[in-house]
Protein backbone atom coordinates (compact mmCIF):
# COMPACT_ATOMS: atom_id res chain seq x y z
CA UNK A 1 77.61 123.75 6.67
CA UNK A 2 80.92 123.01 7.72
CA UNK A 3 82.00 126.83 7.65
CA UNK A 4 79.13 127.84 9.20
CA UNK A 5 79.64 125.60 12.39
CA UNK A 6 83.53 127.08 12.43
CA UNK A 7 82.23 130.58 12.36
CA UNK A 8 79.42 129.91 14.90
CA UNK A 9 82.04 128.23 17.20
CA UNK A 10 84.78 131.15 17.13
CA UNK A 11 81.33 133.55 18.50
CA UNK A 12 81.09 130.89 21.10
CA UNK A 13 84.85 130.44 21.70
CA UNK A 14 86.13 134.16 22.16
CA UNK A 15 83.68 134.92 24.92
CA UNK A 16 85.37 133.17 27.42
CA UNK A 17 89.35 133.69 28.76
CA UNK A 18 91.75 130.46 28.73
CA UNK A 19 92.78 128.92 32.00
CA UNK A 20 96.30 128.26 32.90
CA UNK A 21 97.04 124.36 31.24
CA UNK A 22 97.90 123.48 34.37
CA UNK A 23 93.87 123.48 35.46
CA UNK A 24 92.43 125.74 37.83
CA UNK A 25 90.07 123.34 40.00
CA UNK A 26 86.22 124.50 39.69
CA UNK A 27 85.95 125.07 43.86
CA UNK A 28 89.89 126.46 44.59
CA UNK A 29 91.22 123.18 46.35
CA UNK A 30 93.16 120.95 44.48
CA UNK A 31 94.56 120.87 40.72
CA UNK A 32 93.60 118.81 38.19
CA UNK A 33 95.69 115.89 36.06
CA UNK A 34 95.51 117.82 33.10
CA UNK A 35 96.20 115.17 31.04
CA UNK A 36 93.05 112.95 32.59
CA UNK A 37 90.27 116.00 32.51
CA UNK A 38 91.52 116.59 28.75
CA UNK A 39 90.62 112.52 28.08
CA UNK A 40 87.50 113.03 29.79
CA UNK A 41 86.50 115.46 27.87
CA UNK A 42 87.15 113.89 24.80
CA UNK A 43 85.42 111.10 26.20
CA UNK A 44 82.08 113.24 27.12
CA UNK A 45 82.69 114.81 23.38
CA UNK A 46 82.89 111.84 22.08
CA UNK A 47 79.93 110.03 24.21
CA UNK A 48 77.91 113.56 23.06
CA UNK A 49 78.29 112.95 19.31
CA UNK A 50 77.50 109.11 20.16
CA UNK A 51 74.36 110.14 21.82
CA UNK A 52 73.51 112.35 18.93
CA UNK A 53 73.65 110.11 16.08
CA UNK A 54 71.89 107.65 18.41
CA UNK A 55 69.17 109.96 18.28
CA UNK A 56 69.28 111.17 15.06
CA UNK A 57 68.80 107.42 13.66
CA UNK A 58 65.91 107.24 15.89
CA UNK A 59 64.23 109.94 14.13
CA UNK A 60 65.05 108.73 10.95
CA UNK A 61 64.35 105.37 11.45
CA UNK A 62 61.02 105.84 13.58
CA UNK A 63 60.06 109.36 13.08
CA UNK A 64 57.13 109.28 14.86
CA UNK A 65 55.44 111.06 16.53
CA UNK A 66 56.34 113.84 13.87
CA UNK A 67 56.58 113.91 10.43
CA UNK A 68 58.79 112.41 8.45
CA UNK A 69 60.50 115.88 6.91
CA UNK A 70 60.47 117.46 10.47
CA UNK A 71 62.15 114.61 12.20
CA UNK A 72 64.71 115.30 9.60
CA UNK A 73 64.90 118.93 10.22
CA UNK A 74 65.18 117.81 13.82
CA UNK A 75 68.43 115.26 13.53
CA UNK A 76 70.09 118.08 11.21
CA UNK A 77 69.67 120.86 13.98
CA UNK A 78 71.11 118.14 16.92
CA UNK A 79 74.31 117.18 14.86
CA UNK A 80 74.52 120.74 13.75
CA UNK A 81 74.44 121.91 17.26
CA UNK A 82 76.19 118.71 18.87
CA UNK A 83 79.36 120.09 16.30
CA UNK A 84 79.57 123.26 17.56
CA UNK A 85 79.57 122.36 20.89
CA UNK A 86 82.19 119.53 20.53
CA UNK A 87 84.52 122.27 18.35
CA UNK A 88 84.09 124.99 20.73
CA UNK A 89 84.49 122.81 23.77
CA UNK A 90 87.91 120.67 22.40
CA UNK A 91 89.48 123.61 20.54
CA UNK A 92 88.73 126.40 22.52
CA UNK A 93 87.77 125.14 25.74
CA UNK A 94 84.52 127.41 25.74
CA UNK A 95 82.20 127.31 28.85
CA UNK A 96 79.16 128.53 26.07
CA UNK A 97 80.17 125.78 23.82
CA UNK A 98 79.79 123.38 27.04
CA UNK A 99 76.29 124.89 27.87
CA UNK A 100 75.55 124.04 24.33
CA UNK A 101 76.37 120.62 25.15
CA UNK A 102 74.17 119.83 27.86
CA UNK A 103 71.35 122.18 25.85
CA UNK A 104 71.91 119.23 23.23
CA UNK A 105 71.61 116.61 25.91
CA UNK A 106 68.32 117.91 27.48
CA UNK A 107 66.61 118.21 24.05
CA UNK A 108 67.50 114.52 23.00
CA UNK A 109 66.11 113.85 25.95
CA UNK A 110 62.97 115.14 25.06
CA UNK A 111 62.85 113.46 22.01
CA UNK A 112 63.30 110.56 24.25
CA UNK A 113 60.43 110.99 26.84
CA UNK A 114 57.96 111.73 23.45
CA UNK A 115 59.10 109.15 21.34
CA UNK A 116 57.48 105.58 22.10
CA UNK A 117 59.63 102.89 23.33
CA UNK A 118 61.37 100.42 20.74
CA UNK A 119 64.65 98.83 20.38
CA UNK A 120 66.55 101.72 18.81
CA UNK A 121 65.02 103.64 21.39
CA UNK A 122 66.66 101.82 24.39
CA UNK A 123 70.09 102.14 22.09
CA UNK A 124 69.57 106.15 21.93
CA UNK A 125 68.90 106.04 25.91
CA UNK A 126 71.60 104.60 27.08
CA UNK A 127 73.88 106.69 24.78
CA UNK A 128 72.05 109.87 26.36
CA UNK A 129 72.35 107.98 29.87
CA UNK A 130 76.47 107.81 29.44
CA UNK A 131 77.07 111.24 27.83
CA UNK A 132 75.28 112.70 30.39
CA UNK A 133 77.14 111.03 33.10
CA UNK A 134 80.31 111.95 31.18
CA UNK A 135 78.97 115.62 30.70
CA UNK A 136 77.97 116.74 33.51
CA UNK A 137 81.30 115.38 35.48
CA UNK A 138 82.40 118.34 38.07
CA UNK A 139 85.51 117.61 37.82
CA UNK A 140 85.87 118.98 33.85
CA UNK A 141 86.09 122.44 35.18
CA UNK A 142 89.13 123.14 35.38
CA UNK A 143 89.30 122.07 31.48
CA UNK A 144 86.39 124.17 30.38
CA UNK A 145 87.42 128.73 31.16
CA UNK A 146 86.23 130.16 33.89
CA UNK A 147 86.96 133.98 32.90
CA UNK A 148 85.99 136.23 30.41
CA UNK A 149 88.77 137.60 27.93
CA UNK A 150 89.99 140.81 27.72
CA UNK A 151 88.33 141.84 24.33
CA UNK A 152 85.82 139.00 23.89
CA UNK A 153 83.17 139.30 21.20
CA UNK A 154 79.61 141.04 23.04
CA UNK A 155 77.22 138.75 24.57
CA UNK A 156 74.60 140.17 22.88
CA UNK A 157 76.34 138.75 19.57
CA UNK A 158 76.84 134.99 20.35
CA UNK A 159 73.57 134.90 22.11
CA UNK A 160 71.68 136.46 18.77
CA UNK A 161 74.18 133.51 16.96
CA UNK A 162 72.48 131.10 19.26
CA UNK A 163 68.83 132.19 18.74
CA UNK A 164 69.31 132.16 15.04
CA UNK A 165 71.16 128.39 15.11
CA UNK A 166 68.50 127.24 17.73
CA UNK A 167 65.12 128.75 16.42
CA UNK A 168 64.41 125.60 13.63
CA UNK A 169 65.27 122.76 16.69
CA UNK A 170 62.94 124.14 18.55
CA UNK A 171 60.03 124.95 15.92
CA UNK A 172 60.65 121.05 14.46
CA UNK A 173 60.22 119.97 18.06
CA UNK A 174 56.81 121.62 18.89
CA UNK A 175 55.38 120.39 15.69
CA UNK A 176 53.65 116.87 16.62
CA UNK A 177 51.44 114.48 14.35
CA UNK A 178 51.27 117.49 11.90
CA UNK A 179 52.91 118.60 8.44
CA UNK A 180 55.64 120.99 8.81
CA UNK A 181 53.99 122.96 5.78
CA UNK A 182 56.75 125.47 5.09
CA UNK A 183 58.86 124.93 7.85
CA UNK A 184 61.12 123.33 5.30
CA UNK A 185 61.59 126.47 3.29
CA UNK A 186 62.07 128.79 6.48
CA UNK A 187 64.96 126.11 8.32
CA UNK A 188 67.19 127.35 5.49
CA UNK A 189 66.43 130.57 4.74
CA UNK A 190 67.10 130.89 8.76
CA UNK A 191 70.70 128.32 8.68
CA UNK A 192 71.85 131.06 5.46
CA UNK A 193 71.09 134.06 7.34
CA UNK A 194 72.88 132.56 10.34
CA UNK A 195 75.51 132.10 7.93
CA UNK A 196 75.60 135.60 6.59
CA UNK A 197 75.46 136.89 10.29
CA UNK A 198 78.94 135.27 10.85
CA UNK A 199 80.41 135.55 7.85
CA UNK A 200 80.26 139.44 8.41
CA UNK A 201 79.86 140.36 5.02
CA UNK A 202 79.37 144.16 3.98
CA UNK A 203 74.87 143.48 4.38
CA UNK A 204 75.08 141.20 7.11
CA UNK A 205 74.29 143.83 9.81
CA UNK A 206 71.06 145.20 7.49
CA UNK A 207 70.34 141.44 6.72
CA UNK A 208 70.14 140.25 10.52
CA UNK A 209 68.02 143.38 11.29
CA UNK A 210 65.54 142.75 8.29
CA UNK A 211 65.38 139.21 7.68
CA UNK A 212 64.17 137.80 10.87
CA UNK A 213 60.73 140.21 11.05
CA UNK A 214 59.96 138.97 7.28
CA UNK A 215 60.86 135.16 8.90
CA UNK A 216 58.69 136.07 11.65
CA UNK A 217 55.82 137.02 9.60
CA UNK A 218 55.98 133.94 7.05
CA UNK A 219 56.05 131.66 10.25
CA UNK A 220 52.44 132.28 10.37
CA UNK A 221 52.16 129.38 7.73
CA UNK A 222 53.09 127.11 10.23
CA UNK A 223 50.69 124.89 12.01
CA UNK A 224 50.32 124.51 15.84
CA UNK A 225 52.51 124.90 18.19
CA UNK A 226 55.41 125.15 16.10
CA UNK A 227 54.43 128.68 13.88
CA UNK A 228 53.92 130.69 17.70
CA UNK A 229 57.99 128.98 18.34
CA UNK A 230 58.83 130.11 15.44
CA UNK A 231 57.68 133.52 15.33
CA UNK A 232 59.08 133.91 19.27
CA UNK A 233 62.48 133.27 18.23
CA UNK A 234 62.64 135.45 15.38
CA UNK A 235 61.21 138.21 17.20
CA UNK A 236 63.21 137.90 20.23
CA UNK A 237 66.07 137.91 17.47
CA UNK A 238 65.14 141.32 16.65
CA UNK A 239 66.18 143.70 19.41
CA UNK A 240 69.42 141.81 19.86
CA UNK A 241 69.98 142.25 16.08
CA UNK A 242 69.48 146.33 16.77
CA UNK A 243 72.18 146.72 19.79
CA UNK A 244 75.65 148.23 19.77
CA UNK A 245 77.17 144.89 20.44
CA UNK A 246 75.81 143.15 17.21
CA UNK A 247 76.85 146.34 15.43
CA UNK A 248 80.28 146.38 16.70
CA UNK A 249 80.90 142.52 16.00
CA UNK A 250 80.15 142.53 12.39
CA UNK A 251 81.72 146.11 11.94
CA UNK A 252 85.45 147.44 13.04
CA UNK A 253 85.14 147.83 16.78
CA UNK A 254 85.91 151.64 16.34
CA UNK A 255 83.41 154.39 16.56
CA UNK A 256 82.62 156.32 13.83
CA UNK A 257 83.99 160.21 13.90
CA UNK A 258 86.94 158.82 16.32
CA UNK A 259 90.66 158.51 16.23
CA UNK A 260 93.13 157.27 18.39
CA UNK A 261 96.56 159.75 18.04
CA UNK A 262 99.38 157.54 18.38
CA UNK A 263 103.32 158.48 18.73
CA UNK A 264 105.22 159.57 15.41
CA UNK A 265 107.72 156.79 15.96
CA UNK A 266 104.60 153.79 16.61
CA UNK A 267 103.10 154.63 12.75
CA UNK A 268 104.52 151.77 10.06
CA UNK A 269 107.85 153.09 8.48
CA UNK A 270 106.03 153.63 5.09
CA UNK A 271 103.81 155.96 6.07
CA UNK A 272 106.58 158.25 7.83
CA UNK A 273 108.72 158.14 5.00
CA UNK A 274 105.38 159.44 3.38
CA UNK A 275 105.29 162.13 5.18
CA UNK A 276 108.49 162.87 5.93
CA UNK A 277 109.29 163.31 1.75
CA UNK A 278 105.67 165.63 1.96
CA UNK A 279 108.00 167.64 4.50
């Protein structure tokens, strides 16, 4: 789990360019302390994994109104996507991995507003209540880049990443007063082809462009809301999984059939020794 959040955060991470350390302020008039925005955001971080755990031990603790296995699922997928967020954001200073952030803070708010009201549930509030104050502080932007790199990875990649790592949140959350069925086996078939997908091994590109129609088509199991989620995700993961960008982010980013003719004197001094004896 642990690798698979890394992986998932360097997609996030290398799509956005890093700002000077000196902060570059979000509207162009004044700089920031850097030292105070970088405590603030380790506050907010910190006040968003707070908030999440808060949440989580709601579910747990009072899963209702959903069943016991998908509340669960649900407080897996929050911490899961609470630790990318809080990876990307501290280590790389990602603007996606800050989106991701208030993404989580909007869907424990949901929880929130469906759950009913009980002790715990004023706990998880207020937690939400302070990272969100904390979060959504204009004055992190000059922690949080502002540019695109010069070679990030596609768009299209991270965003497929994304659908894949948000698709069983979303399904647990849509299924109320109901059993999940078999929403237990798809969450990790979905989490290990997520896993493949960044792990880039020699079938994840055939993998990502299989797997999620046969997901899509054993989501009709699912009851309610949650099976038309489900099958929406995995179908909208489809077409991303079939563009150039996916291609080229789990494969070398050089065409096939091409070369790129360099200088004599730029190739590594074994290989023109190589030649040079074949001379």
């Amino acid at each position: 789990m642990r690798a698979t959040c890394k992986r998932v955060t360097s997609f996030a991470s290398q799509e956005n360019a890093p700002l000077p350390l000196s902060g570059t302020p979000l509207r162009g008039e004044k700089s920031w302390d850097t030292g105070d925005v970088r405590g603030r955001h380790l506050w907010a971080c910190g006040t968003l994994l707070a908030s999440v755990m808060g949440t989580a031990t709601l579910l747990v603790v009072e899963p209702e109104p959903w069943h016991p296995t998908t509340a669960v699922i649900i407080s897996a997928c929050l911490v899961i996507w609470a630790t990318v967020a809080v990876v990307a954001i501290l280590l790389e200073h990602s603007r996606l991995g800050y989106r991701l952030g208030i993404f989580v803070l909007v869907f424990s708010a949901v929880i929130a507003v469906l759950h009913r009201i009980s002790p715990i549930w004023w706990i998880a509030v207020a937690l939400i209540a302070v990272s969100a104050l904390l979060t959504t502080d204009p004055t992190l932007g000059g922690w949080v880049r502002q540019r695109t790199s010069a070679a990030p990875v596609p768009a299209r990649a991270v965003v497929l990443a994304l659908v894949l790592l948000t698709i069983p949140g979303l399904t647990a959350l849509s299924i109320l007063r109901s059993d999940p069925g078999s929403l237990s086996i798809l969450v990790p078939l979905d989490l290990v082809l997520l896993f493949a997908y960044v792990r880039r091994p020699a079938f994840a590109l055939a993998a990502v462009r299989i797997v999620p129609l046969g997901l899509a088509i054993a989501g009709l199991t699912l009851a309610g809301p949650g099976r038309w989620v489900w099958i929406s995700g995995q179908l909208a993961a489809l077409p991303l999984a079939w563009t150039r960008e996916v291609r080229l982010a789990i494969r070398p980013l050089i065409e096939r059939g091409t070369k790129v003719i360099i200088p004599p004197e730029l190739a590594p001094a074994e290989i023109r020794e190589m030649l040079e004896g074949k001379g």
